[in-house]
Protein backbone atom coordinates (compact mmCIF):
# COMPACT_ATOMS: atom_id res chain seq x y z
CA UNK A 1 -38.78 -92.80 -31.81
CA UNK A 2 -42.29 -92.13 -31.05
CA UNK A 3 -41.91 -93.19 -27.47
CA UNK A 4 -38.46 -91.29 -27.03
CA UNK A 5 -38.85 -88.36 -24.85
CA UNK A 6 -36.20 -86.48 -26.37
CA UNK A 7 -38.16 -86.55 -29.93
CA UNK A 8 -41.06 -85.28 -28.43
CA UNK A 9 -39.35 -82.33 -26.64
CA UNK A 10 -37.52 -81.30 -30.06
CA UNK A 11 -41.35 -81.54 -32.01
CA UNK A 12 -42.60 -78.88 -29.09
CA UNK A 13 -39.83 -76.83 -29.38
CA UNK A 14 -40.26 -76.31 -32.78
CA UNK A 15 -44.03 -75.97 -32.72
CA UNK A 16 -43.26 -73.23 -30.13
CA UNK A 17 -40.75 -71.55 -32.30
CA UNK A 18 -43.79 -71.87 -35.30
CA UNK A 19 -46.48 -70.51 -33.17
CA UNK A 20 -43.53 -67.46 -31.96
CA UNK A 21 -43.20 -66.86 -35.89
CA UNK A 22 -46.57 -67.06 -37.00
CA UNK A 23 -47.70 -64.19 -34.27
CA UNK A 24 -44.53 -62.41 -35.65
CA UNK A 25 -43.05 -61.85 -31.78
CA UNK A 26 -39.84 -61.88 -33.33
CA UNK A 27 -40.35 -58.67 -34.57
CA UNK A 28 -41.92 -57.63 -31.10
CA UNK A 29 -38.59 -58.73 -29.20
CA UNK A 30 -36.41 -57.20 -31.75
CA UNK A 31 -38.38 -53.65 -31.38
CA UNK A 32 -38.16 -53.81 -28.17
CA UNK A 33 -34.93 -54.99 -28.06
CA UNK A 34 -34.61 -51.62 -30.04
CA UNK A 35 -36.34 -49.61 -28.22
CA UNK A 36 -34.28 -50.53 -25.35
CA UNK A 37 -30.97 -50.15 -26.55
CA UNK A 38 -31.94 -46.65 -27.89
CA UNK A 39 -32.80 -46.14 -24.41
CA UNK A 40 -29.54 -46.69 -22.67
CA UNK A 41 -27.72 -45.08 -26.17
CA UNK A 42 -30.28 -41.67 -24.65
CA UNK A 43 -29.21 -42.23 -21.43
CA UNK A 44 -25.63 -42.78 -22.24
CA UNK A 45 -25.58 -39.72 -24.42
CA UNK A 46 -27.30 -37.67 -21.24
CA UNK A 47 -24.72 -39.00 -19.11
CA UNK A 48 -21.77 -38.15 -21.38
CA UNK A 49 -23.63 -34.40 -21.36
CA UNK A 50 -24.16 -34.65 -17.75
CA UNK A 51 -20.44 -35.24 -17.45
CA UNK A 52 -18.92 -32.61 -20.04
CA UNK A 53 -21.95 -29.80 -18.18
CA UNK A 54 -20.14 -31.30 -14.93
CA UNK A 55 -16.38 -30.66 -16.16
CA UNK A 56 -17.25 -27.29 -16.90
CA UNK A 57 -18.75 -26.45 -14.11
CA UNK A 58 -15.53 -28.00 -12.25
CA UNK A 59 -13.10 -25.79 -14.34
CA UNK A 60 -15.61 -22.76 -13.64
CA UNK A 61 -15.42 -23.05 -9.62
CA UNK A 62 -12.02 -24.28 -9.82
CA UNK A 63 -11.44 -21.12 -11.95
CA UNK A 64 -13.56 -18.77 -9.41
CA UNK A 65 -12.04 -20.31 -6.42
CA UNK A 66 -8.28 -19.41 -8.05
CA UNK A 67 -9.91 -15.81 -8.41
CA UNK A 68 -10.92 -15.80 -4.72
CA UNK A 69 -7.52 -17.32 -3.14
CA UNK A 70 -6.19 -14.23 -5.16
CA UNK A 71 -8.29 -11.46 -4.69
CA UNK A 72 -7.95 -12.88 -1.11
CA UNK A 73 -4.25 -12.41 -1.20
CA UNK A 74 -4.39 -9.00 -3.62
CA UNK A 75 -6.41 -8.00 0.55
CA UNK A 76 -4.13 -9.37 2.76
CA UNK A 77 -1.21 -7.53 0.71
CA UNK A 78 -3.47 -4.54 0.77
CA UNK A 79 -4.01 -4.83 4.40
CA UNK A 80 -0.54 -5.00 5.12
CA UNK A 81 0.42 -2.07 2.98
CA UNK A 82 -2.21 -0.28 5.09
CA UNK A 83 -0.93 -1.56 8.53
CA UNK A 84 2.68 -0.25 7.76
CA UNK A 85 1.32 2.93 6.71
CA UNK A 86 -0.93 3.51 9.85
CA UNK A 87 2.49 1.96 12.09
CA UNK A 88 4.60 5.07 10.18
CA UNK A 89 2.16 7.31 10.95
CA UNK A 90 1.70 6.54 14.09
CA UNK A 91 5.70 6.48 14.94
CA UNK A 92 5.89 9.64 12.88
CA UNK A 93 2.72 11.37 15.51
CA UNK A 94 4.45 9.49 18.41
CA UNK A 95 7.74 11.20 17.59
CA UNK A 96 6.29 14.88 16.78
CA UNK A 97 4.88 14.42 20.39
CA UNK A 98 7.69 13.39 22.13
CA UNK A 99 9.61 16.26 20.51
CA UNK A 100 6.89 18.62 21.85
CA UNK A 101 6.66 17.56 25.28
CA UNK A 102 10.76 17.74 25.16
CA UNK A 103 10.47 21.20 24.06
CA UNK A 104 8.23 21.84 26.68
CA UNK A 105 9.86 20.41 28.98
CA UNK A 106 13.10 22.26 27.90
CA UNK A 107 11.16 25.07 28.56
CA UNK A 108 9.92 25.02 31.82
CA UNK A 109 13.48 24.02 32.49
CA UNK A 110 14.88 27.42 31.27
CA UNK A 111 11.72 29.14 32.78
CA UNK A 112 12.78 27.57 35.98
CA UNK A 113 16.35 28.46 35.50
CA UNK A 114 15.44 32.03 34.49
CA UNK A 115 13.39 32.28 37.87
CA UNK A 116 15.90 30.98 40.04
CA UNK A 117 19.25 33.66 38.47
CA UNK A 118 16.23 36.23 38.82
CA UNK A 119 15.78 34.99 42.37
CA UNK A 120 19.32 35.04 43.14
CA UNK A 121 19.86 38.11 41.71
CA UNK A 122 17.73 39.84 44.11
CA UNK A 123 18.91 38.36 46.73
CA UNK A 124 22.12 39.08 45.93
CA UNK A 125 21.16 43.05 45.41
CA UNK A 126 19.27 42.98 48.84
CA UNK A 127 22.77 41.37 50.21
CA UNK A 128 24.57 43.95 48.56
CA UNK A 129 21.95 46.99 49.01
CA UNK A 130 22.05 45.59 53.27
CA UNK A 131 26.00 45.28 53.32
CA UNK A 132 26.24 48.42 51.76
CA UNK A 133 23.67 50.19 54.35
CA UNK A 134 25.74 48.21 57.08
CA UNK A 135 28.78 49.79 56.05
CA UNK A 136 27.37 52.77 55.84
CA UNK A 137 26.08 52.69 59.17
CA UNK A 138 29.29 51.93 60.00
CA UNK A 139 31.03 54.59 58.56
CA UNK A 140 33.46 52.35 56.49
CA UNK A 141 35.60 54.35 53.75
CA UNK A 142 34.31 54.63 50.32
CA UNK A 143 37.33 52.40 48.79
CA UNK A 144 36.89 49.85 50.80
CA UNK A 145 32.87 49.38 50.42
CA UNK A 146 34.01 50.34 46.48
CA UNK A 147 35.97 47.32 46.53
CA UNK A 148 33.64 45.04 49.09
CA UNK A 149 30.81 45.68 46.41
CA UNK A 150 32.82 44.92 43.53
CA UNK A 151 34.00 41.90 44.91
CA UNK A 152 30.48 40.36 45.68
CA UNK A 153 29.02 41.29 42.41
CA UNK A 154 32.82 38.97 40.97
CA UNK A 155 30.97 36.42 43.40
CA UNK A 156 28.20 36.48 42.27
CA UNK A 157 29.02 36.14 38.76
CA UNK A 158 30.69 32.72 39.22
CA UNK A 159 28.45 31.53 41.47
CA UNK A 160 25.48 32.24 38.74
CA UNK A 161 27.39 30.45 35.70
């Protein structure tokens, strides 16, 4: 037994475990043992704050970014409202201008027309005031011019409307 490895391995192992108790490092390995599982329990506790901080701060931005997409929107609609506004106005000014230039237009027109019966009319009296003064130079009887004149003034009137 002496000789057997085995026996002499077992009597060192135990010696070791004497001299590991008699130091008390036990103890040591234990605190430390301790010490670190307090450690990851700190860190595991920081990490479960770390996450909740992080969820919150994920339902804030998720929250702020669903404000912005609307107040985005609550523009857009805005912006539209304010397009079709400025379009009616505009097709309401386009309108009162095109009715402006058509009355002036419209009156030019009857200016024009105006012009030319007043134009007409003059010549017709200078036709009338020379075949008149023709007759008269030729010494043509009083019914007849009477009824010449009347005539040409009948003339003139349908010619005019």
């Amino acid at each position: 037994m002496l000789q057997d490895p085995s026996f002499w391995v077992a009597v060192a192992f135990f010696a070791f475990l004497a001299v590991l108790v008699y130091y008390k490092v036990p103890p040591l390995i234990v605190r430390q043992l301790d010490a670190r599982a307090d450690k990851i329990r700190a860190e595991l506790d920081e990490a479960k704050r770390l996450r909740e901080e992080a969820q919150v701060l994920f339902a804030d931005y998720q929250r702020r970014q669903h404000e912005a997409m609307q107040t985005a929107e609550d523009i857009v609609a805005k912006a539209k409202e304010d397009a079709e506004i400025l379009r009616a106005q505009s097709v309401k000014e386009l309108e009162i201008a095109l009715a402006r230039r058509q009355e002036m237009a419209e009156a030019k027109i009857r200016q024009a027309e105006e012009k030319a019966v007043a134009e007409v009319q003059g010549i017709a009296v200078d036709v009338a005031i020379a075949a008149a003064s023709k007759l008269m130079q030729d010494g043509m009887k009083a019914d007849k011019a009477n009824a010449l004149i009347d005539q040409s003034i009948k003339d003139l009137q349908t010619h005019l409307n």
